[in-house]
Protein backbone atom coordinates (compact mmCIF):
# COMPACT_ATOMS: atom_id res chain seq x y z
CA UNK A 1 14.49 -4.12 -10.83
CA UNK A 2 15.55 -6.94 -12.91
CA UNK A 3 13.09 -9.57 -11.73
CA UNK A 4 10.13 -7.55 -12.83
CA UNK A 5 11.51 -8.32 -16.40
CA UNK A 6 11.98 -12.07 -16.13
CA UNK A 7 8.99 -13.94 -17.53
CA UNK A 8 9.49 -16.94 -14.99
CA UNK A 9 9.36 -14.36 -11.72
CA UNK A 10 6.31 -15.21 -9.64
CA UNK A 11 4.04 -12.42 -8.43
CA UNK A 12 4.39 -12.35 -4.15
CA UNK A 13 1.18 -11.82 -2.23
CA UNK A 14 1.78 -9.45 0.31
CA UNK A 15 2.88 -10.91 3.51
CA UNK A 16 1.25 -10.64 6.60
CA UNK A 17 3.74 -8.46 8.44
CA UNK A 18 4.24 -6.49 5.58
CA UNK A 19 0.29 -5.50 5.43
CA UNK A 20 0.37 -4.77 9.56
CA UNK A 21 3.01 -1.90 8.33
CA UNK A 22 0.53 -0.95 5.88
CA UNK A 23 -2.39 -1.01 8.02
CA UNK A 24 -0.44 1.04 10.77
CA UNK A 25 0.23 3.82 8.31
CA UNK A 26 -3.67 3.62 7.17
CA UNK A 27 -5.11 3.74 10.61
CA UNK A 28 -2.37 6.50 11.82
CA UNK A 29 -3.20 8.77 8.45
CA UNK A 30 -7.17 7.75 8.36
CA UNK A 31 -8.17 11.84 7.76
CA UNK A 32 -5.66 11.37 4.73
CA UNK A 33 -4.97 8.08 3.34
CA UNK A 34 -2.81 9.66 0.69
CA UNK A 35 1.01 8.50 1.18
CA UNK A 36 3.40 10.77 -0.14
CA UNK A 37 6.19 9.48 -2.71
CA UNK A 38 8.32 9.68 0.07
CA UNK A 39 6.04 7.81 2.97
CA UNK A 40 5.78 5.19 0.09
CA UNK A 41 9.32 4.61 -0.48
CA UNK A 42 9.65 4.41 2.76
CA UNK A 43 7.21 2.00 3.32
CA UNK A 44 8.32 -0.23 0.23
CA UNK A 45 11.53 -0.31 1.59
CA UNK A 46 10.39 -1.47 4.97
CA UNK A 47 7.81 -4.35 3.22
CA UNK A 48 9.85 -5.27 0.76
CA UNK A 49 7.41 -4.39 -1.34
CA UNK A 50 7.98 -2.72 -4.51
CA UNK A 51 6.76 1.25 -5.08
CA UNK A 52 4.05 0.01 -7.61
CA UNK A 53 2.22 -3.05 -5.37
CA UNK A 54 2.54 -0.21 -2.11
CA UNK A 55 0.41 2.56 -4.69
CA UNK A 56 -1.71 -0.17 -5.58
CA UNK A 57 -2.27 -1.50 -1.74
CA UNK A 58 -3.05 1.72 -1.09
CA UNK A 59 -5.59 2.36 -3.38
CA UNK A 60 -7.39 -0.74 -2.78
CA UNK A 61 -7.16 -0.38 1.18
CA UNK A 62 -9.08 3.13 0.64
CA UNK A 63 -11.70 1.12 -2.02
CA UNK A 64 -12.11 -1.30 0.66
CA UNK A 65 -12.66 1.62 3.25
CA UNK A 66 -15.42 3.45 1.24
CA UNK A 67 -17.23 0.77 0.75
CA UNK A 68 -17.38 -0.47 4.72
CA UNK A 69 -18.66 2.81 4.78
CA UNK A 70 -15.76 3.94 7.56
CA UNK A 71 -14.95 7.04 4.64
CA UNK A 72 -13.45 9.81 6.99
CA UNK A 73 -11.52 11.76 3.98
CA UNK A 74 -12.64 13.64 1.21
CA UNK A 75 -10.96 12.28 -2.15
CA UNK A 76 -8.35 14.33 -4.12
């Protein structure tokens, strides 16, 4: 991706539709909130989100869940 390179490109916050798609796929997967490569492609393609901010979504969405205390996995 060539605008990850230029120094003027502004970081996007995630959108609000784009984080219902996420939460869908979080609530849907809640015994496993571990996308696969694929699942996250997929789901990058359908935010318009790029692989890296859909990983780190992802990782924050299951911080946010421990610490509301609604943990229903076991970590990796």
């Amino acid at each position: 991706f060539s605008f990850a390179l230029d120094p003027n490109a502004r970081r996007k916050n995630a959108t609000r539709e784009s984080t219902t798609t996420l939460k869908a796929w979080l609530n849907e997967h809640r015994k496993n909130p571990y996308p696969t490569k694929g699942e996250k492609i997929m789901l990058a393609i359908i935010t318009k989100m790029t692989l890296t901010q859909v990983s780190t979504w992802f990782a924050n969405a299951r911080r946010r869940l421990k610490k509301d205390n609604k943990v229903t996995w076991s970590p990796r």
